[in-house]
C-alpha atoms as a PDB file:
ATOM      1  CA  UNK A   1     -83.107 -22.939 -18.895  1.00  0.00           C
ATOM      2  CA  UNK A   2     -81.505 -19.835 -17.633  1.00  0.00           C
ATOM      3  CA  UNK A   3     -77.570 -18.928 -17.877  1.00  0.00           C
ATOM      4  CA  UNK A   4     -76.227 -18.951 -14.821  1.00  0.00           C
ATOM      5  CA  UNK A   5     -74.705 -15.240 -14.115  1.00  0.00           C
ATOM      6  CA  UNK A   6     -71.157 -14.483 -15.433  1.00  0.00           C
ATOM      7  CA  UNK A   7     -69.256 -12.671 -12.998  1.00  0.00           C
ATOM      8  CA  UNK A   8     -67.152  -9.966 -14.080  1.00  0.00           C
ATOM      9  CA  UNK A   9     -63.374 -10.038 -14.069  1.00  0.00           C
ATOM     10  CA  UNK A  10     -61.787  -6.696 -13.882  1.00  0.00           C
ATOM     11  CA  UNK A  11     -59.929  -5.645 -17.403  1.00  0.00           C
ATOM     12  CA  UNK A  12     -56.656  -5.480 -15.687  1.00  0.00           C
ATOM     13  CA  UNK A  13     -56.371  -9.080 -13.886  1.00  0.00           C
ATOM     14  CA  UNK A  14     -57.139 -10.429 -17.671  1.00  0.00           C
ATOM     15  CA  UNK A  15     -54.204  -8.768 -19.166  1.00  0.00           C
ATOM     16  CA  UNK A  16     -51.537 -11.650 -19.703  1.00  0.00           C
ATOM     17  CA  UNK A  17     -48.977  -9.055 -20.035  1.00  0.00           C
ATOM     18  CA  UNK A  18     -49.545  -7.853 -16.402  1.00  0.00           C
ATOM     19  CA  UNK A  19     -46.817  -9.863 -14.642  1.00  0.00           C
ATOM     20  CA  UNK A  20     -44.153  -9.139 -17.170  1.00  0.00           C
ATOM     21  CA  UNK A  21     -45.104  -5.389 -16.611  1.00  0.00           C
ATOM     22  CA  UNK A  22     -44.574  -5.696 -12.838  1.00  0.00           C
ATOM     23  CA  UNK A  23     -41.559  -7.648 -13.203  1.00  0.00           C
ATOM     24  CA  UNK A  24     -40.310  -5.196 -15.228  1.00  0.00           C
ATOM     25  CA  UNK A  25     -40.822  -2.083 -13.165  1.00  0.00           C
ATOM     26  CA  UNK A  26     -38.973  -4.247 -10.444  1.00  0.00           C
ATOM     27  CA  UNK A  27     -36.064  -5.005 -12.336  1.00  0.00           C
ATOM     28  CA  UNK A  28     -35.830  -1.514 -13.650  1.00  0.00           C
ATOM     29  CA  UNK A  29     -35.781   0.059  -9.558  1.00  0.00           C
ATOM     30  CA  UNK A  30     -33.299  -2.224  -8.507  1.00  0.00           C
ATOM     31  CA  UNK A  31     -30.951  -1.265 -11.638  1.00  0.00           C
ATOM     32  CA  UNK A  32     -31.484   2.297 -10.902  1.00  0.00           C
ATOM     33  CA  UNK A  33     -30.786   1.727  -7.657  1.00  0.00           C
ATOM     34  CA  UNK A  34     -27.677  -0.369  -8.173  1.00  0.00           C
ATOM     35  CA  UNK A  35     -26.431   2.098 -10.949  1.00  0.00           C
ATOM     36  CA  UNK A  36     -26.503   4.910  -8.116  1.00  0.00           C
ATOM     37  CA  UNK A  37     -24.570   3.127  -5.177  1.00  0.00           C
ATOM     38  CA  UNK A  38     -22.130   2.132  -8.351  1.00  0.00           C
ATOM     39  CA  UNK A  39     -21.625   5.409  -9.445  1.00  0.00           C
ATOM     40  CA  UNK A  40     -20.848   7.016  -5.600  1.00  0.00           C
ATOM     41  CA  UNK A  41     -18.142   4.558  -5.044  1.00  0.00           C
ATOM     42  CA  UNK A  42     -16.764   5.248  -8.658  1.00  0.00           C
ATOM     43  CA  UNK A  43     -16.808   8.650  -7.736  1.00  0.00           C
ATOM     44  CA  UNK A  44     -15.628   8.639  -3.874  1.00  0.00           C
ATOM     45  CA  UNK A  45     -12.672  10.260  -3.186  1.00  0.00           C
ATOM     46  CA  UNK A  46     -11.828   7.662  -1.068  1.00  0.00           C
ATOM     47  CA  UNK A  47     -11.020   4.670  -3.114  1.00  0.00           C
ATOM     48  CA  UNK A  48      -8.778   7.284  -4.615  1.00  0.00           C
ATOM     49  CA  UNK A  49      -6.882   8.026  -1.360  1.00  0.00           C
ATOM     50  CA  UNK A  50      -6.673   4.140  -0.501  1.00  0.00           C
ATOM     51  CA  UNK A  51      -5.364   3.674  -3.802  1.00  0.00           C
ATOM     52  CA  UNK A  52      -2.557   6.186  -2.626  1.00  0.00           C
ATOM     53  CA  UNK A  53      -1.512   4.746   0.834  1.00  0.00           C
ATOM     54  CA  UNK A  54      -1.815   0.979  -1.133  1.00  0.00           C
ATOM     55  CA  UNK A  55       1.243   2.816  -3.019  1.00  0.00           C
ATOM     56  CA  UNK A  56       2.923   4.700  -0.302  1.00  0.00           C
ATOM     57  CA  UNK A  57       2.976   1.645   1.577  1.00  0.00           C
ATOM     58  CA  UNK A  58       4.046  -0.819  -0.515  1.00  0.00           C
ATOM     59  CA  UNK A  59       6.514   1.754  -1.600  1.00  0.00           C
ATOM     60  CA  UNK A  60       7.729   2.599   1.590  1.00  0.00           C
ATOM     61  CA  UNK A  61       8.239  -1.462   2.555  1.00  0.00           C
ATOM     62  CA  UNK A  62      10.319  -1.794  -0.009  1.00  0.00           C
ATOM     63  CA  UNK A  63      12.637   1.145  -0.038  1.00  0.00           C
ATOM     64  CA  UNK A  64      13.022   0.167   3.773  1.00  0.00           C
ATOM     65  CA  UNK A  65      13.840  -3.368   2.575  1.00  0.00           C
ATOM     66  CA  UNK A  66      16.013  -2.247   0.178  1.00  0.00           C
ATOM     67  CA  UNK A  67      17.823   0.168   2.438  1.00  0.00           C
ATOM     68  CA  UNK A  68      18.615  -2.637   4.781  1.00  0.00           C
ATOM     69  CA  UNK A  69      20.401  -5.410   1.753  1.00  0.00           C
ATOM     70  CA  UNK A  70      23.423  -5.095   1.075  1.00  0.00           C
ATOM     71  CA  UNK A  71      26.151  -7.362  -0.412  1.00  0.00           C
ATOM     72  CA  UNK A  72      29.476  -7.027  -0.675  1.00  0.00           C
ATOM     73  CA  UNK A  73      29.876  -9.224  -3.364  1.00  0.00           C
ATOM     74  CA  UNK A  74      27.631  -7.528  -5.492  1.00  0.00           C
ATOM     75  CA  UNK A  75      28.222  -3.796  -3.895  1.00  0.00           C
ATOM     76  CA  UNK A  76      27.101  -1.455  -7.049  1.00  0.00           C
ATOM     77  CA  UNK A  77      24.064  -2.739  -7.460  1.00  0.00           C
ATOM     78  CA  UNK A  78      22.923  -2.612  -4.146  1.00  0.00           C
ATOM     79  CA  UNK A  79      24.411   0.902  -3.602  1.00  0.00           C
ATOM     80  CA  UNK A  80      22.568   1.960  -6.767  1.00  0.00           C
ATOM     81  CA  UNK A  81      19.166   0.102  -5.632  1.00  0.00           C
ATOM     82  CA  UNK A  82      19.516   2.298  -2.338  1.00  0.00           C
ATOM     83  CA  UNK A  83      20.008   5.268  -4.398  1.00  0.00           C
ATOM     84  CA  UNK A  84      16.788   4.751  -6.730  1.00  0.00           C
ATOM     85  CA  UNK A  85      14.869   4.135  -3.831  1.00  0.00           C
ATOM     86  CA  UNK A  86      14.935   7.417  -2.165  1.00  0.00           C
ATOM     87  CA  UNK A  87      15.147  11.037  -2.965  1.00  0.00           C
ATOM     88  CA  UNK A  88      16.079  14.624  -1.490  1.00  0.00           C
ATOM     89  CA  UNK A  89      18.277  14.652   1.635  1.00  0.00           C
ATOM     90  CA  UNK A  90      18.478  11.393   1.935  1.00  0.00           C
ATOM     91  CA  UNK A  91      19.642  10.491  -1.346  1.00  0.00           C
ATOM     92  CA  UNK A  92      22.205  13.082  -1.463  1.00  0.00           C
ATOM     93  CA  UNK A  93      23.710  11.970   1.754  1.00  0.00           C
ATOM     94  CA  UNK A  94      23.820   8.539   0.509  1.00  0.00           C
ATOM     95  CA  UNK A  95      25.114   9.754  -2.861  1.00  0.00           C
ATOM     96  CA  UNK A  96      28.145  11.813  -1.236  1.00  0.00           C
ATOM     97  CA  UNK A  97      28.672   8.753   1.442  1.00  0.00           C
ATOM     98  CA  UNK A  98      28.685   6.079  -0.822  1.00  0.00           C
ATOM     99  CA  UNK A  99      32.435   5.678  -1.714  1.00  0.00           C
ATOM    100  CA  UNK A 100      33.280   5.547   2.128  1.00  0.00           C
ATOM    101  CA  UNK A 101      30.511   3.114   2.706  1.00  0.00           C
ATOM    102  CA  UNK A 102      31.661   0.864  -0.065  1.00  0.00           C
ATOM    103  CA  UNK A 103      34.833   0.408   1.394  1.00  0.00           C
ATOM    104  CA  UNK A 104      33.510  -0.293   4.882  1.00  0.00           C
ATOM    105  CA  UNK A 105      31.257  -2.826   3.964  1.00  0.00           C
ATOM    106  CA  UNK A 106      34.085  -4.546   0.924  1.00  0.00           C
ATOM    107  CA  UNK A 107      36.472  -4.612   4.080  1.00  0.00           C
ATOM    108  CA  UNK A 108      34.140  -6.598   6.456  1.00  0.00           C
ATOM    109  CA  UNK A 109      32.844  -8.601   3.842  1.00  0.00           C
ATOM    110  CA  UNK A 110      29.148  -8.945   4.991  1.00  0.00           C
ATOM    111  CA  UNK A 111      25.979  -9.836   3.749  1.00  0.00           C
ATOM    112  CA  UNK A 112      22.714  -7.555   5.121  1.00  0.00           C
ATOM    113  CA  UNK A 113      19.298  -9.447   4.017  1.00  0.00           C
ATOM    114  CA  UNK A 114      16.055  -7.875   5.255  1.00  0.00           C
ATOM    115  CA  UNK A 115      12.454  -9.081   5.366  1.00  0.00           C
ATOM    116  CA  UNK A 116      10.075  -6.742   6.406  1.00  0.00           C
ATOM    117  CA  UNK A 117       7.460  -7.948   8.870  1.00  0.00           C
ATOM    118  CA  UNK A 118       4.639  -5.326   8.635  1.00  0.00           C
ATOM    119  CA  UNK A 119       4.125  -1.935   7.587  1.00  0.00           C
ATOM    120  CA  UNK A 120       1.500   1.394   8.149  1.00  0.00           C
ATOM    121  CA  UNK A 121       1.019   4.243   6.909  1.00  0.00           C
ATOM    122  CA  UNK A 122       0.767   6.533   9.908  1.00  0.00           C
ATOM    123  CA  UNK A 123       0.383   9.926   7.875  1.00  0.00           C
ATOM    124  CA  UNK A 124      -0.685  10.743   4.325  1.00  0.00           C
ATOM    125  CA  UNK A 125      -0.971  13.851   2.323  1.00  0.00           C
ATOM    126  CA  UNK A 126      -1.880  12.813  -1.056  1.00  0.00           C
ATOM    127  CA  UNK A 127      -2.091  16.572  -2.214  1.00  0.00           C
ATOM    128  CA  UNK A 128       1.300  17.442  -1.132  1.00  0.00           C
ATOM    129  CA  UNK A 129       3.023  14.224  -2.027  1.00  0.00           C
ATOM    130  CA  UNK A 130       3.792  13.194   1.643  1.00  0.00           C
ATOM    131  CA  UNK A 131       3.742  10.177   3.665  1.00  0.00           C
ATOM    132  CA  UNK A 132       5.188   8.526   6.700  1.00  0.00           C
ATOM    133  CA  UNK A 133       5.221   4.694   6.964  1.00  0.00           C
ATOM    134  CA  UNK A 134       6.322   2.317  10.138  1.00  0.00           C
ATOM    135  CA  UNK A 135       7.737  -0.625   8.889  1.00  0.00           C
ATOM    136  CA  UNK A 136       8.694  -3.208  11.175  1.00  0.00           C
ATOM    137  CA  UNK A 137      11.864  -5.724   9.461  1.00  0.00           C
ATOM    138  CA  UNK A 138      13.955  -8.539  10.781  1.00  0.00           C
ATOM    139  CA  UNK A 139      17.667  -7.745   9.300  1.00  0.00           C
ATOM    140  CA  UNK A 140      19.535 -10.698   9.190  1.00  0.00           C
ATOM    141  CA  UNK A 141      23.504 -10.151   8.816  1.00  0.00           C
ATOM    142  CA  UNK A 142      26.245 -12.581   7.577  1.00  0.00           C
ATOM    143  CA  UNK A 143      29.683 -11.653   8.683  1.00  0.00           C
ATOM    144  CA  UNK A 144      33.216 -12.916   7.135  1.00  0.00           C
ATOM    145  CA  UNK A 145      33.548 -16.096   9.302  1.00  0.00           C
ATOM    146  CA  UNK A 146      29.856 -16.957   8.459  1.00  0.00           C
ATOM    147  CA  UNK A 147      28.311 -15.802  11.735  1.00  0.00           C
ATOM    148  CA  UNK A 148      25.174 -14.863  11.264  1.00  0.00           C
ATOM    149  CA  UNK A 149      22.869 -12.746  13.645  1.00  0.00           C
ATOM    150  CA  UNK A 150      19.148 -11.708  13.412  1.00  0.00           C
ATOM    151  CA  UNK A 151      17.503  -7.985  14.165  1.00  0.00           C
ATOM    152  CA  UNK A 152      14.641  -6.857  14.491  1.00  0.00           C
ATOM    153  CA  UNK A 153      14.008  -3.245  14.196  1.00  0.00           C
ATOM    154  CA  UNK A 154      11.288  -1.205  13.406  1.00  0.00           C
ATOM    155  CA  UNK A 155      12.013   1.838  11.057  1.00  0.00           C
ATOM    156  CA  UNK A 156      10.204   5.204  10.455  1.00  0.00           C
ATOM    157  CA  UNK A 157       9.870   6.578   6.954  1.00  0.00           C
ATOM    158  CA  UNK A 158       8.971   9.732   5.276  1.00  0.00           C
ATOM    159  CA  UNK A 159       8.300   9.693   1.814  1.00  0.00           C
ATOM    160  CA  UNK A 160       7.662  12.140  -0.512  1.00  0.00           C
ATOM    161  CA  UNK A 161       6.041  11.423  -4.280  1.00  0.00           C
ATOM    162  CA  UNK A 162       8.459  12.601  -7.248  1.00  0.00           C
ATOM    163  CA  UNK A 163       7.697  11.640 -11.045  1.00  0.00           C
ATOM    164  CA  UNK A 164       4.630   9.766  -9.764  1.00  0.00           C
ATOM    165  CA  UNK A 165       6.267   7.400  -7.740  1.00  0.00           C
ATOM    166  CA  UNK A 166       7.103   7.092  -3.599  1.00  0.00           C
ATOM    167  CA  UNK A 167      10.586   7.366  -2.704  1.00  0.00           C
ATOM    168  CA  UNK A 168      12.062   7.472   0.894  1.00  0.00           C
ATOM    169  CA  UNK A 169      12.655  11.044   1.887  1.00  0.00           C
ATOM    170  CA  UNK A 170      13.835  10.204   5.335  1.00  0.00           C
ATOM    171  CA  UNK A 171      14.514   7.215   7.228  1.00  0.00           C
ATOM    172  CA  UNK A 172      15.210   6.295  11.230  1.00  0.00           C
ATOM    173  CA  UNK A 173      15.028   4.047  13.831  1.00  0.00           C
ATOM    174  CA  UNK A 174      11.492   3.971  15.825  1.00  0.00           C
ATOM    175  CA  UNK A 175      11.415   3.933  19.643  1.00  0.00           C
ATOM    176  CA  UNK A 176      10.952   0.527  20.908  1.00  0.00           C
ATOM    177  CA  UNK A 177       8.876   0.412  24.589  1.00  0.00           C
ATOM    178  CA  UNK A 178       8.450   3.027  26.744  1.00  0.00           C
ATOM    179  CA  UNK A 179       9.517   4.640  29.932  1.00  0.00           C
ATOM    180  CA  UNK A 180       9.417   2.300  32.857  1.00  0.00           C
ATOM    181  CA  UNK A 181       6.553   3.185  35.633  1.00  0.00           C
ATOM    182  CA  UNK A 182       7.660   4.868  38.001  1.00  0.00           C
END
């Protein structure tokens, strides 16, 4: 009795080791291509810069915050909060106001509390050290006889980056509206 005919299976379906090969050269593409988008955003120069206005912004909230509390009760520290928050002209005029300003606020006994609402970054020159923020805050003030009345303002800020950190360079009232139609 004759053999039936053995049909012949190509060498390289009979390697067991063919699957793991494949499955390697897979996994080994997708972690090159992984490692490359990995490295571009490690090495984009934006995070960087949104790293930056994160800073100038959260910087620039708070010096406006800070800018706007005040307590009479507890005057030197807020005077010296307002002074560590900012820097250039605006410090100095704070600096050679402050002893007039004191006596103001001691005098009418108030309380100034502000919570800021939102805040942008409408400029940013990370080179330079420059910024300009919009910070919108509702200032709530305390007088003598316990009144008590609520503001909202929205403030524009320029800050400028000494020693590595944001200060408030500038600081003033935004426009509110606009011109009515004519």
């Amino acid at each position: 009795m004759e053999r039936p005919a053995r049909r012949r299976v190509p060498r390289r379906l009979r390697t067991p080791y063919a699957p793991a090969l494949v499955l390697a050269l897979v996994a080994a593409g997708f972690a090159a291509w992984t490692g490359q988008d990995w490295y571009a955003a490690a090495h984009d120069d934006r995070a960087a810069y949104a790293v930056q206005r994160d800073r100038a912004l959260a910087a620039g909230e708070q010096a406006v915050q800070n800018l706007n509390t005040l307590d009479h009760r507890d005057l030197d520290r807020g005077l010296d909060l307002w002074e560590a928050s900012t820097t250039g002209e605006l410090h100095e005029q704070l600096t050679a106001g402050r002893d007039d300003f004191a006596g103001q606020v001691k005098e009418a006994e108030t309380v100034s509390t502000a919570r800021v609402l939102s805040g942008a970054v409408t400029e940013l020159d990370d080179r330079a050290g420059r910024a300009r923020v919009l910070v919108a805050l509702r200032v709530t003030v305390r007088a003598a006889d316990g009144t008590r009345s609520d503001k909202d303002s929205r403030m524009l800020g320029e800050l400028t980056r000494t020693d590595g950190r944001w200060k408030l360079s500038a600081l003033g009232q935004a426009p509110v509206g606009g011109a009515p139609a004519g």
